[in-house]
PDB file of N, CA and C in Angstrom:
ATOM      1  N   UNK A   1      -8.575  -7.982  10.936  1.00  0.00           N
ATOM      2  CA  UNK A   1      -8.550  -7.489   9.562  1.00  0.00           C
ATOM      3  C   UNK A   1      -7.714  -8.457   8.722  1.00  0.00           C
ATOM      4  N   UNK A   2      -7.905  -8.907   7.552  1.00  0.00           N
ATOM      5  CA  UNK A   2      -7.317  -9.647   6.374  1.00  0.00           C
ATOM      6  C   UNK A   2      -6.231  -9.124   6.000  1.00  0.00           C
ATOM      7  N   UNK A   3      -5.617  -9.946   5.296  1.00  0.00           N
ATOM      8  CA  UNK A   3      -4.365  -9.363   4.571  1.00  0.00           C
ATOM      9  C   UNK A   3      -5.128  -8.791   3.481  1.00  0.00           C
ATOM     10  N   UNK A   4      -5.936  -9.253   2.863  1.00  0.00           N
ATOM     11  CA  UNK A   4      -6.660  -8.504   1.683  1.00  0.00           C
ATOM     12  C   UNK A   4      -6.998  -7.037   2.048  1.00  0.00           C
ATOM     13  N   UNK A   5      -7.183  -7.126   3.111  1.00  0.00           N
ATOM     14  CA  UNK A   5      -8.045  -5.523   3.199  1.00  0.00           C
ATOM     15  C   UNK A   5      -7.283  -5.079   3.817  1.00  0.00           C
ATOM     16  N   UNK A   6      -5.557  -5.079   4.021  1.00  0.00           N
ATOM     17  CA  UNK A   6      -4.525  -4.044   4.501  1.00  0.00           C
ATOM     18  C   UNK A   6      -3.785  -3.864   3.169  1.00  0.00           C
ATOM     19  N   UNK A   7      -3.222  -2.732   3.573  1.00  0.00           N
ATOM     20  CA  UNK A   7      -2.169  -2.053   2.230  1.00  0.00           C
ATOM     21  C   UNK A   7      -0.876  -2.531   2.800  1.00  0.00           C
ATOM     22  N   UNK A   8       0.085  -2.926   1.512  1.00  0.00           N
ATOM     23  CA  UNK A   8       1.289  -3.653   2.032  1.00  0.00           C
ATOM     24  C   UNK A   8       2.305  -2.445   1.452  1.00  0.00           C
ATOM     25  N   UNK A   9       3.178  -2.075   2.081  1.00  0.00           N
ATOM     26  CA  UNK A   9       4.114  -0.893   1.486  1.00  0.00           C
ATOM     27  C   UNK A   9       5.569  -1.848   1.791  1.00  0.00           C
ATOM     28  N   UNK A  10       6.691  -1.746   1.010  1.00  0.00           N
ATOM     29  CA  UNK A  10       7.546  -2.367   0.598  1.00  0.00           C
ATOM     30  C   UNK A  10       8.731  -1.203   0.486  1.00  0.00           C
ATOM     31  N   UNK A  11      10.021  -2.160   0.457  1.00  0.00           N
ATOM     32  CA  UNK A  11      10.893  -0.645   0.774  1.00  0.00           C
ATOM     33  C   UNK A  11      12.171  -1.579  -0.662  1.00  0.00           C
ATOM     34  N   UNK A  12      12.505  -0.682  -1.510  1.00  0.00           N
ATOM     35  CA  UNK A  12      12.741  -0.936  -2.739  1.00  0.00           C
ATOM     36  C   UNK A  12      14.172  -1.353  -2.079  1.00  0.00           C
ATOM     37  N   UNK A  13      15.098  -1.308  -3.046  1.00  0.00           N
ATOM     38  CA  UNK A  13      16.798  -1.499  -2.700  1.00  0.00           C
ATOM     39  C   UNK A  13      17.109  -0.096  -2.354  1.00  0.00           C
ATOM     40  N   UNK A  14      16.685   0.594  -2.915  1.00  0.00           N
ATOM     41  CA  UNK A  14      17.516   2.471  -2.862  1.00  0.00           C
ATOM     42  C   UNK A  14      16.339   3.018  -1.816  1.00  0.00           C
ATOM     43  N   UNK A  15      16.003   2.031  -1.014  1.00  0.00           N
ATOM     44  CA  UNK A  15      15.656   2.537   0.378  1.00  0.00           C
ATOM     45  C   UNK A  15      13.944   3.452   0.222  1.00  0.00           C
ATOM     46  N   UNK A  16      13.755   3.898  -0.857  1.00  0.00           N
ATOM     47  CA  UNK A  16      11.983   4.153  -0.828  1.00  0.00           C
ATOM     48  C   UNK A  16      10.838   3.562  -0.767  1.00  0.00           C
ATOM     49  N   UNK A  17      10.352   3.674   0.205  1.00  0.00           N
ATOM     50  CA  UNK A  17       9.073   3.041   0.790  1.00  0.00           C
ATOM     51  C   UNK A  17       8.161   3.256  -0.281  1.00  0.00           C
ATOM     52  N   UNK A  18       7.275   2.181  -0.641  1.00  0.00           N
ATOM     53  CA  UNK A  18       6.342   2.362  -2.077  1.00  0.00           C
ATOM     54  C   UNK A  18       5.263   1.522  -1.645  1.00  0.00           C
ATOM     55  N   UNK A  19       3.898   1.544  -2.253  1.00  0.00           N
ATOM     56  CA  UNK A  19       2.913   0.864  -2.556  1.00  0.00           C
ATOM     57  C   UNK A  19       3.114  -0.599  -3.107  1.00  0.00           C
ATOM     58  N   UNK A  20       2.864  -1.836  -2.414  1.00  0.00           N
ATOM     59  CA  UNK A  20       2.334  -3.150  -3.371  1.00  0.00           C
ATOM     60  C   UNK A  20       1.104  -3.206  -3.199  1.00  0.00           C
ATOM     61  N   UNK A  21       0.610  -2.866  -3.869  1.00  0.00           N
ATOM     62  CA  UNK A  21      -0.966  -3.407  -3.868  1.00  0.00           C
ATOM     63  C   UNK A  21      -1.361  -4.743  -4.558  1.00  0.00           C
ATOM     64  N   UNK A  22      -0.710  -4.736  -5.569  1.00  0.00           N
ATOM     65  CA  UNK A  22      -0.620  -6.477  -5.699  1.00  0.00           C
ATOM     66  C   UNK A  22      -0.316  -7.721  -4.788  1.00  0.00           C
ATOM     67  N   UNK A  23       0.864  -7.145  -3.730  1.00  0.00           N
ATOM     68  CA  UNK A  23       1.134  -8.056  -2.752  1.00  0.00           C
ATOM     69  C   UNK A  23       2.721  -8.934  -3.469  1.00  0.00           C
ATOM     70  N   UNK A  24       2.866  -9.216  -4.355  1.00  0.00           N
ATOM     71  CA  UNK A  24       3.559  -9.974  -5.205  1.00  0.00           C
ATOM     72  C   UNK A  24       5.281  -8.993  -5.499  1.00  0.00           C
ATOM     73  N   UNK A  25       5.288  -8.051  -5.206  1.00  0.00           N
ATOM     74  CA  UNK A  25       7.161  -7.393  -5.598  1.00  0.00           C
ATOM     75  C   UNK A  25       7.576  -8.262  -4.104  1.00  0.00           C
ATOM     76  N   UNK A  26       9.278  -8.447  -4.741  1.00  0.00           N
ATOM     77  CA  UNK A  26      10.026  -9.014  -3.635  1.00  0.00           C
ATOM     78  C   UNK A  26      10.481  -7.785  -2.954  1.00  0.00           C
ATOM     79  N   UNK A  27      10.875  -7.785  -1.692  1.00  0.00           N
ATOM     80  CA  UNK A  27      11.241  -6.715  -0.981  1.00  0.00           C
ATOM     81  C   UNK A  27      10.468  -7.060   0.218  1.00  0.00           C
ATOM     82  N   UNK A  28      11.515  -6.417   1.750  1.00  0.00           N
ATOM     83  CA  UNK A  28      11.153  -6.566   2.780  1.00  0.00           C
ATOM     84  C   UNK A  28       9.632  -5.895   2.669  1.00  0.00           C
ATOM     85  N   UNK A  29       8.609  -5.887   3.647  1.00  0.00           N
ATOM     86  CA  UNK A  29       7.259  -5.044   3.461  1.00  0.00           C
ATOM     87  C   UNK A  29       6.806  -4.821   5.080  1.00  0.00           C
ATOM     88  N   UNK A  30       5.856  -4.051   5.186  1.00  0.00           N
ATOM     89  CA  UNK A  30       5.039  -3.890   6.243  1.00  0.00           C
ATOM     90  C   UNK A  30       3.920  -3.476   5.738  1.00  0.00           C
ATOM     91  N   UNK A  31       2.747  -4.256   6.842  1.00  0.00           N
ATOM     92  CA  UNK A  31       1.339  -3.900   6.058  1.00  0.00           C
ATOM     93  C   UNK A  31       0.765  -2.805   7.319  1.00  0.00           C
ATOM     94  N   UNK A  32      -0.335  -2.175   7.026  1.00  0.00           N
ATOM     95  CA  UNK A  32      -1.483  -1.205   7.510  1.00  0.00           C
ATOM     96  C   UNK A  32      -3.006  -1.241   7.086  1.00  0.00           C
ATOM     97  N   UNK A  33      -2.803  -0.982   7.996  1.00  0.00           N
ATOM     98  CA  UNK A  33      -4.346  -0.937   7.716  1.00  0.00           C
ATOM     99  C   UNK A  33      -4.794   0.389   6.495  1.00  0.00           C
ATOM    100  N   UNK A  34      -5.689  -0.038   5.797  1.00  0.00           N
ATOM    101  CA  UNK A  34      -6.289   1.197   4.487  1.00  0.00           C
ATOM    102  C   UNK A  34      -6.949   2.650   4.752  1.00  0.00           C
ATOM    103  N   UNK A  35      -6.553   3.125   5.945  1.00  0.00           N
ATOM    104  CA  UNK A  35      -7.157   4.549   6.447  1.00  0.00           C
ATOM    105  C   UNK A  35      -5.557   5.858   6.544  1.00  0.00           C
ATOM    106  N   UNK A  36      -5.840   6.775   5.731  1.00  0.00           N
ATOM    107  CA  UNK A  36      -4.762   7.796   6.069  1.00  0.00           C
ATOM    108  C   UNK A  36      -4.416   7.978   7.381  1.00  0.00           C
ATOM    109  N   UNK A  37      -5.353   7.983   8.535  1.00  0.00           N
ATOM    110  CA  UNK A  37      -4.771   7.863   9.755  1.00  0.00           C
ATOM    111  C   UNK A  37      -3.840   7.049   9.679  1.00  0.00           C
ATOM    112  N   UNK A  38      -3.834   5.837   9.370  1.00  0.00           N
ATOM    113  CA  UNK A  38      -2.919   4.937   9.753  1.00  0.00           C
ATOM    114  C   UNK A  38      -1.446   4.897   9.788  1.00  0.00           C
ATOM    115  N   UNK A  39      -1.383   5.574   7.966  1.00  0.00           N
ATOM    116  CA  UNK A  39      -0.041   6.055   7.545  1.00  0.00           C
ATOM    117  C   UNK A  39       0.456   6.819   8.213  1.00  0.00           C
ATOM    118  N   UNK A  40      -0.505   7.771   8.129  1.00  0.00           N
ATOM    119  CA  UNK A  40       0.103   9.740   9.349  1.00  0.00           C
ATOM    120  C   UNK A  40       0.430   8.890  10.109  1.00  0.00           C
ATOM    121  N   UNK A  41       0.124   8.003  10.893  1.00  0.00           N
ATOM    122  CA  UNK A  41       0.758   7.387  12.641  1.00  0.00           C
ATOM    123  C   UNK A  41       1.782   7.327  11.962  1.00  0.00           C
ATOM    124  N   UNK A  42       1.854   6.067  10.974  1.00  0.00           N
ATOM    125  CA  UNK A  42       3.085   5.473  10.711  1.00  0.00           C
ATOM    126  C   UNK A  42       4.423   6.033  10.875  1.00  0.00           C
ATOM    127  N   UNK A  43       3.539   7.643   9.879  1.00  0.00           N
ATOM    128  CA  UNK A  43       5.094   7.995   9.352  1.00  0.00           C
ATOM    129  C   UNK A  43       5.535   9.301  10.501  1.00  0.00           C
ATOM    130  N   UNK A  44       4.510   9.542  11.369  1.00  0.00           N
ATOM    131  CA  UNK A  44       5.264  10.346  12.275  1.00  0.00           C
ATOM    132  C   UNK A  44       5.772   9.806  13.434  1.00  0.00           C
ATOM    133  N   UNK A  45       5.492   8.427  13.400  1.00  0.00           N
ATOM    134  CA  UNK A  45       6.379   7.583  14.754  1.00  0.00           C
ATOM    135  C   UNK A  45       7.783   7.003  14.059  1.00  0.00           C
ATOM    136  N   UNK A  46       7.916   7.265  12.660  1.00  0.00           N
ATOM    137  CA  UNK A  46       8.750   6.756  11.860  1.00  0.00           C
ATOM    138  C   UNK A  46       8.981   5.010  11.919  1.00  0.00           C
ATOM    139  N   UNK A  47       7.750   4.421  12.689  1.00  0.00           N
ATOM    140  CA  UNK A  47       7.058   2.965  12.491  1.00  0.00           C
ATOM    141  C   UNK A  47       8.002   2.391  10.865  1.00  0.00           C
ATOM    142  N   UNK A  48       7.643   3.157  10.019  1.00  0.00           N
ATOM    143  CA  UNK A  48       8.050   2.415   8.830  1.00  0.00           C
ATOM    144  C   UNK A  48       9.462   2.057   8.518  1.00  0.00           C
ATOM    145  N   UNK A  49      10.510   2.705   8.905  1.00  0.00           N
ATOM    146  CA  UNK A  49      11.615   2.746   9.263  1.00  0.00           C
ATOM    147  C   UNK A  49      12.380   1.581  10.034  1.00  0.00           C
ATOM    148  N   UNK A  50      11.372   1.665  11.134  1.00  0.00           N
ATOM    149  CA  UNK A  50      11.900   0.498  12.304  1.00  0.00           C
ATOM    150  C   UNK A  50      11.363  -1.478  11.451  1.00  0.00           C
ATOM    151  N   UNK A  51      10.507  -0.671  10.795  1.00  0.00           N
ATOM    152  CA  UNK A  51       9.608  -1.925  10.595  1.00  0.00           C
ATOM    153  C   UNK A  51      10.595  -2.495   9.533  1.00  0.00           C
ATOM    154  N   UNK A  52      11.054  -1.453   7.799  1.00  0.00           N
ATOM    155  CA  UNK A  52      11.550  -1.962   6.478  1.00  0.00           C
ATOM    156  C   UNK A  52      13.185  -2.445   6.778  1.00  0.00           C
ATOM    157  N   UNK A  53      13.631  -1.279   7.617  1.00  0.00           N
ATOM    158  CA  UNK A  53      14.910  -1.422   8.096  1.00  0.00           C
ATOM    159  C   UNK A  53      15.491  -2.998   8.172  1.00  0.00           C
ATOM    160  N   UNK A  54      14.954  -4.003   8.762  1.00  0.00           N
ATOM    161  CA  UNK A  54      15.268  -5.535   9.158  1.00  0.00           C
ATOM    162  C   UNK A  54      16.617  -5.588   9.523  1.00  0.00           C
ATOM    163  N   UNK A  55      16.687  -6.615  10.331  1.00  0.00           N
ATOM    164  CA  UNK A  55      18.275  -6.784  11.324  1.00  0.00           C
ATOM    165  C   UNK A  55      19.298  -6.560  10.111  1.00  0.00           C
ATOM    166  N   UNK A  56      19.387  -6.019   9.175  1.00  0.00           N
ATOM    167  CA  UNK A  56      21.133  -5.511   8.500  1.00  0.00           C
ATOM    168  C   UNK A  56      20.600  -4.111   9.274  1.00  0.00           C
ATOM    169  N   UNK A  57      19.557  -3.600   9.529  1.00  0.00           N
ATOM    170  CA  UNK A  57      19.653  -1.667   9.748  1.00  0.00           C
ATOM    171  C   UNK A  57      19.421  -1.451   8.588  1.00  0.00           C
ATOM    172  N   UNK A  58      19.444  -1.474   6.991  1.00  0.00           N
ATOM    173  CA  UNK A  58      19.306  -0.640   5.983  1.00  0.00           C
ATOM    174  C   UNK A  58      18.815   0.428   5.945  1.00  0.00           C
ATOM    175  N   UNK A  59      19.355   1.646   5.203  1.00  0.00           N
ATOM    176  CA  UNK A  59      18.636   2.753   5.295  1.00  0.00           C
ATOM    177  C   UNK A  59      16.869   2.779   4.523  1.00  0.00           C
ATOM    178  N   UNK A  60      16.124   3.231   5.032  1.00  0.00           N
ATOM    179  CA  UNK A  60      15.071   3.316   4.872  1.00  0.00           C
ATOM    180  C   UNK A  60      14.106   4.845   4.739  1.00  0.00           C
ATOM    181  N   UNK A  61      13.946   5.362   3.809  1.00  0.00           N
ATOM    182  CA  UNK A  61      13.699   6.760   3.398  1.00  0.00           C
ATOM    183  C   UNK A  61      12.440   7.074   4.252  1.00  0.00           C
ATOM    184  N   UNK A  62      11.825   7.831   5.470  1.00  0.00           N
ATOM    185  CA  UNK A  62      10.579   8.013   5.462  1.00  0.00           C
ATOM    186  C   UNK A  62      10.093   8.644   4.799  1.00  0.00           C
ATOM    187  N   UNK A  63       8.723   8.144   3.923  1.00  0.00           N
ATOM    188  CA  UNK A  63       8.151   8.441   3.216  1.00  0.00           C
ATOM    189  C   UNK A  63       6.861  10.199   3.602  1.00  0.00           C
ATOM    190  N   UNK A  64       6.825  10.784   2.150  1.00  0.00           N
ATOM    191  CA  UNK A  64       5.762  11.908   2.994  1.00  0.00           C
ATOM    192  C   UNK A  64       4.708  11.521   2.725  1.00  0.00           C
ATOM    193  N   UNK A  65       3.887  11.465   3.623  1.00  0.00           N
ATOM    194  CA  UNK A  65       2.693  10.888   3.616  1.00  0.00           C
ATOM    195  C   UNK A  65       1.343  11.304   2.088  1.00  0.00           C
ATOM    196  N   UNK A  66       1.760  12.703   1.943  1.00  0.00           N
ATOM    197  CA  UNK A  66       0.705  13.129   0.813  1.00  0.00           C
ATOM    198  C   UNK A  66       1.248  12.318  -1.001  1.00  0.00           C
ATOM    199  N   UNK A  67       2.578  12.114  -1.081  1.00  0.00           N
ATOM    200  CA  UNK A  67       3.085  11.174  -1.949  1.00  0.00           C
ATOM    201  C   UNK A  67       2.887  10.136  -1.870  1.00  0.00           C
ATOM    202  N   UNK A  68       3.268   9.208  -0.776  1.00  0.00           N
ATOM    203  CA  UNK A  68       2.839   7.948  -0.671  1.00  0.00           C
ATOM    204  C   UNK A  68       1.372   7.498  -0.974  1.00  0.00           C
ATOM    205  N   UNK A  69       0.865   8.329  -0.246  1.00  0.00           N
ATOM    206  CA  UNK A  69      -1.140   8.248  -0.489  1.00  0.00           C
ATOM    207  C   UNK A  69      -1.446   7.990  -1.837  1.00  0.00           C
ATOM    208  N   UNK A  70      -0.878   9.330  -2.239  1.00  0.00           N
ATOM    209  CA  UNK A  70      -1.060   9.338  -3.668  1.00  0.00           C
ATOM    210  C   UNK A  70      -0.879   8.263  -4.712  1.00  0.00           C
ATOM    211  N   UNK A  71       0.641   7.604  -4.591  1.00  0.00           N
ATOM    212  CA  UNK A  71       1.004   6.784  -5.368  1.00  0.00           C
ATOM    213  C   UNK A  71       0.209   5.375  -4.956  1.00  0.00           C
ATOM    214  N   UNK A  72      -0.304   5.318  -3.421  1.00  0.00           N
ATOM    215  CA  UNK A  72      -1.406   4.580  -3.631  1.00  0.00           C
ATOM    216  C   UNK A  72      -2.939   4.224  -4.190  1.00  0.00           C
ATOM    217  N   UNK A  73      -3.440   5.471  -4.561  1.00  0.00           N
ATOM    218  CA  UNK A  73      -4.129   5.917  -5.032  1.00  0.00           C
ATOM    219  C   UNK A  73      -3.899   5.478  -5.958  1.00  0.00           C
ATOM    220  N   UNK A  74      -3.314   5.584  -7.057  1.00  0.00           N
ATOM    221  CA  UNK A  74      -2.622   5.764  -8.562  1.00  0.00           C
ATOM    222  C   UNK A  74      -2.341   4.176  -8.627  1.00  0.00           C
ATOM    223  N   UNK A  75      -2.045   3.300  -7.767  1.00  0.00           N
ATOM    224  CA  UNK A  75      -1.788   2.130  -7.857  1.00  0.00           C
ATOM    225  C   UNK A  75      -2.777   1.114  -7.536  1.00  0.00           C
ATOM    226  N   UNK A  76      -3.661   1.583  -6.917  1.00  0.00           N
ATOM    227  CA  UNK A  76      -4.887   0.868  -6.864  1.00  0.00           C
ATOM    228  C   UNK A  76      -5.699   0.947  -7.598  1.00  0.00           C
ATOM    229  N   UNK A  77      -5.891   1.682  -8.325  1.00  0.00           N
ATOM    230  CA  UNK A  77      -6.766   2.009  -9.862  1.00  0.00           C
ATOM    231  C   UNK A  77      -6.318   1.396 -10.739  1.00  0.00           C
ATOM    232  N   UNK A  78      -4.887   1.943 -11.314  1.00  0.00           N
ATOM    233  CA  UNK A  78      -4.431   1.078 -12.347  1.00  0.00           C
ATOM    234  C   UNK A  78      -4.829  -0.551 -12.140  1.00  0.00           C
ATOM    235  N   UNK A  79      -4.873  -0.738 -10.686  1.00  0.00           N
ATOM    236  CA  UNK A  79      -4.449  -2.399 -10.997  1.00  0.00           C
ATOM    237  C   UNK A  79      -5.531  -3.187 -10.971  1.00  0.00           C
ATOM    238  N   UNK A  80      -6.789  -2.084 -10.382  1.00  0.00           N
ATOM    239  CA  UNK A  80      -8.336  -2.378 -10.889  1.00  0.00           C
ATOM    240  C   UNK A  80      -8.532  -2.244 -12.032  1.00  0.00           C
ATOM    241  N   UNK A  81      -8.275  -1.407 -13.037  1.00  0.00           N
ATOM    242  CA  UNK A  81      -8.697  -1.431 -14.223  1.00  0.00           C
ATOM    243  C   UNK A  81      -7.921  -2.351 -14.855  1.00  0.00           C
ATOM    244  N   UNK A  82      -6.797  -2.733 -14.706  1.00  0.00           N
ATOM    245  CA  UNK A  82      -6.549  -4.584 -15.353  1.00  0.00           C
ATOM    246  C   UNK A  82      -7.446  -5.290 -15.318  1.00  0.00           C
ATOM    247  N   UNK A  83      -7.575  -5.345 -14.180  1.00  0.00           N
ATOM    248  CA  UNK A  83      -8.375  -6.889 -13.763  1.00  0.00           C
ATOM    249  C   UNK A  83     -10.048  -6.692 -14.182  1.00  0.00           C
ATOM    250  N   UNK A  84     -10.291  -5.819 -13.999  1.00  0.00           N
ATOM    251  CA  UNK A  84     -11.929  -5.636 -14.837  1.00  0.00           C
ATOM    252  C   UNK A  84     -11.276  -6.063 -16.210  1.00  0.00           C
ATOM    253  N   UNK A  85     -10.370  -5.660 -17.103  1.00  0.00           N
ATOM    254  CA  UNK A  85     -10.411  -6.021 -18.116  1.00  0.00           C
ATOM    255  C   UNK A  85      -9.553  -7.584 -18.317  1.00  0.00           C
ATOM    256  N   UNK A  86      -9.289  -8.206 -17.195  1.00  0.00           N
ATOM    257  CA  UNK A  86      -9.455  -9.607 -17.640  1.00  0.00           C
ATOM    258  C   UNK A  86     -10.394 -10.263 -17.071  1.00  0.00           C
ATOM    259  N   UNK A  87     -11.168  -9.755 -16.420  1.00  0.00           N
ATOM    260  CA  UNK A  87     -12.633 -10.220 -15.918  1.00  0.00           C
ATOM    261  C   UNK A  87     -13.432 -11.278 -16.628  1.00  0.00           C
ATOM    262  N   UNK A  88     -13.586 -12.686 -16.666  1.00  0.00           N
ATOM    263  CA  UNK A  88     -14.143 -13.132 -14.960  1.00  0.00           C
ATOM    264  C   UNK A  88     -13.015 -13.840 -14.256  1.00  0.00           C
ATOM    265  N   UNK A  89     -11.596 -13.719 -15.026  1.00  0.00           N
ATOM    266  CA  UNK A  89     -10.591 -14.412 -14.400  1.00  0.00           C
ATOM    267  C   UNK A  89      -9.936 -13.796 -13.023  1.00  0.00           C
ATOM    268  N   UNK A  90     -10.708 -12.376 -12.925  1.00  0.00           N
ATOM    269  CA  UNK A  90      -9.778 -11.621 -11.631  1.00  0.00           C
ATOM    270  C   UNK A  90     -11.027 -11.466 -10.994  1.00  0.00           C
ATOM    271  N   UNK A  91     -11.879 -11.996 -10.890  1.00  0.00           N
ATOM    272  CA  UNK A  91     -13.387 -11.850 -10.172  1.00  0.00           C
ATOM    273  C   UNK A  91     -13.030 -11.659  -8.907  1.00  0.00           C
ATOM    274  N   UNK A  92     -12.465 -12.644  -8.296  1.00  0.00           N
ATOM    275  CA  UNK A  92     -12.210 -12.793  -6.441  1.00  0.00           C
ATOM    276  C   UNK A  92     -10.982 -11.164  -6.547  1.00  0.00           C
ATOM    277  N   UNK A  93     -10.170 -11.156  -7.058  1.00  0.00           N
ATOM    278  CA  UNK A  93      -9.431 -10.111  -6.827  1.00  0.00           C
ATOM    279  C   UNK A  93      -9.937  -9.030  -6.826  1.00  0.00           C
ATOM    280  N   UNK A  94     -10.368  -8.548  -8.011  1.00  0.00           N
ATOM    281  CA  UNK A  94     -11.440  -7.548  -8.405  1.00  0.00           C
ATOM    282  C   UNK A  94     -12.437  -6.948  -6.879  1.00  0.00           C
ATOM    283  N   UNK A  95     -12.938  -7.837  -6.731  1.00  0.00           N
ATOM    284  CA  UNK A  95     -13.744  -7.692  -5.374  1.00  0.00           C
ATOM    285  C   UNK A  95     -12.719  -7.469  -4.169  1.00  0.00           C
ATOM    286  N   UNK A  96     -11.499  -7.706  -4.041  1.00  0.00           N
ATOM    287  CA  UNK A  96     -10.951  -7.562  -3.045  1.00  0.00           C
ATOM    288  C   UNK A  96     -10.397  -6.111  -2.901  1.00  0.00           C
ATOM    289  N   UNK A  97     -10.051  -5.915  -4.231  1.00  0.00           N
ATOM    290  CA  UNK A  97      -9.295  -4.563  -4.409  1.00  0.00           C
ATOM    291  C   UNK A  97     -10.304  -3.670  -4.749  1.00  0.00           C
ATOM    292  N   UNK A  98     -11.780  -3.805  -4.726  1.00  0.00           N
ATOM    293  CA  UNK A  98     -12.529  -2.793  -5.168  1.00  0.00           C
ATOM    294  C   UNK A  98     -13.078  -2.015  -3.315  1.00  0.00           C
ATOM    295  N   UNK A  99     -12.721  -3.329  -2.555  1.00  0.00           N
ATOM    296  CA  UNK A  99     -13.602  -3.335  -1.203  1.00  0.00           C
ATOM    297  C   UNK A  99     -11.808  -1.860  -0.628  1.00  0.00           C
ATOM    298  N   UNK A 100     -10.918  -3.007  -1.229  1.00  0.00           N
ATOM    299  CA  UNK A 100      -9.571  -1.679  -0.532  1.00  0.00           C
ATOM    300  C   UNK A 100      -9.750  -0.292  -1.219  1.00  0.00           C
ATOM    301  N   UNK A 101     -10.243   0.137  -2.605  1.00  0.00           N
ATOM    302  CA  UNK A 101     -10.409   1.535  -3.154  1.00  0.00           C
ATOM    303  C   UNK A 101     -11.545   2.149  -2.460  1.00  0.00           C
ATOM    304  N   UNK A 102     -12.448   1.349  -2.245  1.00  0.00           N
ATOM    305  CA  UNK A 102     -13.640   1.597  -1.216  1.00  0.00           C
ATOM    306  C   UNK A 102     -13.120   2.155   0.310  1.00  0.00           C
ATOM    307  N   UNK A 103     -12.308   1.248   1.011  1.00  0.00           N
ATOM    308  CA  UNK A 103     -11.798   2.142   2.109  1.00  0.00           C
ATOM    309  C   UNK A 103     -11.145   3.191   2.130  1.00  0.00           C
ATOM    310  N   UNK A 104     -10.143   3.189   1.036  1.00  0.00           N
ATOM    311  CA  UNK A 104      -9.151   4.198   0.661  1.00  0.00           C
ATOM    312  C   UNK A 104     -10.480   5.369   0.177  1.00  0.00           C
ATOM    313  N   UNK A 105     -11.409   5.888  -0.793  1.00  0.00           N
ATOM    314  CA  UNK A 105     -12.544   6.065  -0.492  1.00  0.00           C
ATOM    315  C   UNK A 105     -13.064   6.681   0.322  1.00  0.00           C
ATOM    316  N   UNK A 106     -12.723   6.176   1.188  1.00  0.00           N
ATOM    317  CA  UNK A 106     -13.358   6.424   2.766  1.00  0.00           C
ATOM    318  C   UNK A 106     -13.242   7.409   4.033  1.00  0.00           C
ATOM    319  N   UNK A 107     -11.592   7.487   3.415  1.00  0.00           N
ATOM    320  CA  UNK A 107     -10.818   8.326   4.059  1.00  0.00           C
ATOM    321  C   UNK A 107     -10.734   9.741   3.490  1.00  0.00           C
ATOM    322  N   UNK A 108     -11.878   9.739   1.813  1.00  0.00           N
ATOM    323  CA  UNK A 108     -12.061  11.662   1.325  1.00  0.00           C
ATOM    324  C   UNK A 108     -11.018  11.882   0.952  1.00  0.00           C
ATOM    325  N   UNK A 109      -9.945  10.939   0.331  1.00  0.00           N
ATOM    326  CA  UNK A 109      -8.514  11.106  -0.079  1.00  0.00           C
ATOM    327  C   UNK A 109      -8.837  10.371  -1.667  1.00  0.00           C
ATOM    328  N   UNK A 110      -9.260   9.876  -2.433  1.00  0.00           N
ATOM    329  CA  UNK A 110      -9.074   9.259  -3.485  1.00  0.00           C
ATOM    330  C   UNK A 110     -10.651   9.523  -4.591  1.00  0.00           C
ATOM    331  N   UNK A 111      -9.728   9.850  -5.291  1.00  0.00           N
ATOM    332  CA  UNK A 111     -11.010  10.956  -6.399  1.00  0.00           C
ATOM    333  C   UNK A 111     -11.369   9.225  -7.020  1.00  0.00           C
TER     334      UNK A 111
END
């Protein structure tokens, strides 16, 4: 699987695990694959934790999975409807992030 077609979640300074769907915020990250299964693993092995944490230990909030989804949801739209509207300059992106709302999609989680 591509980096394009995994979701990258990022863990802020005040320790909350969030959505990049751009790929581009600084902050430690861990990627997944684009299926709610994936996350549910994630976040009930507390995977995300071990993963954002990095050798200082920082605290790292586990995230609840029906929020996180969500705010992915909410973040993958917005950042499609940019780029259609600078279209034909986000063409390759556009297509990349339409194929990730498509999986997300997929999973009967994203209106």
């Amino acid at each position: 699987m591509s980096a394009a077609s995994m979701l990258r979640l990022r863990r802020r300074t005040d320790g909350v695990v969030v959505p990049d769907v751009a790929g581009r915020r600084p902050g430690r990250s861990a990627w997944l694959c684009p299926r709610r299964e994936c996350l549910e693993t994630a976040v009930r092995r507390r995977a995300m934790g071990r993963a954002l944490a990095g050798p200082a230990g920082l605290t790292v909030r586990e995230p609840m999975v029906d929020a996180l989804w969500s705010a992915l949801a909410d973040d993958t739209t917005a950042r499609l409807e940019l780029l259609r509207r600078t279209a034909p300059v986000g063409a390759e992106q556009i297509s990349a992030l339409a194929r990730l709302q498509h999986s997300l999609q997929g999973a009967g989680e994203v209106a």
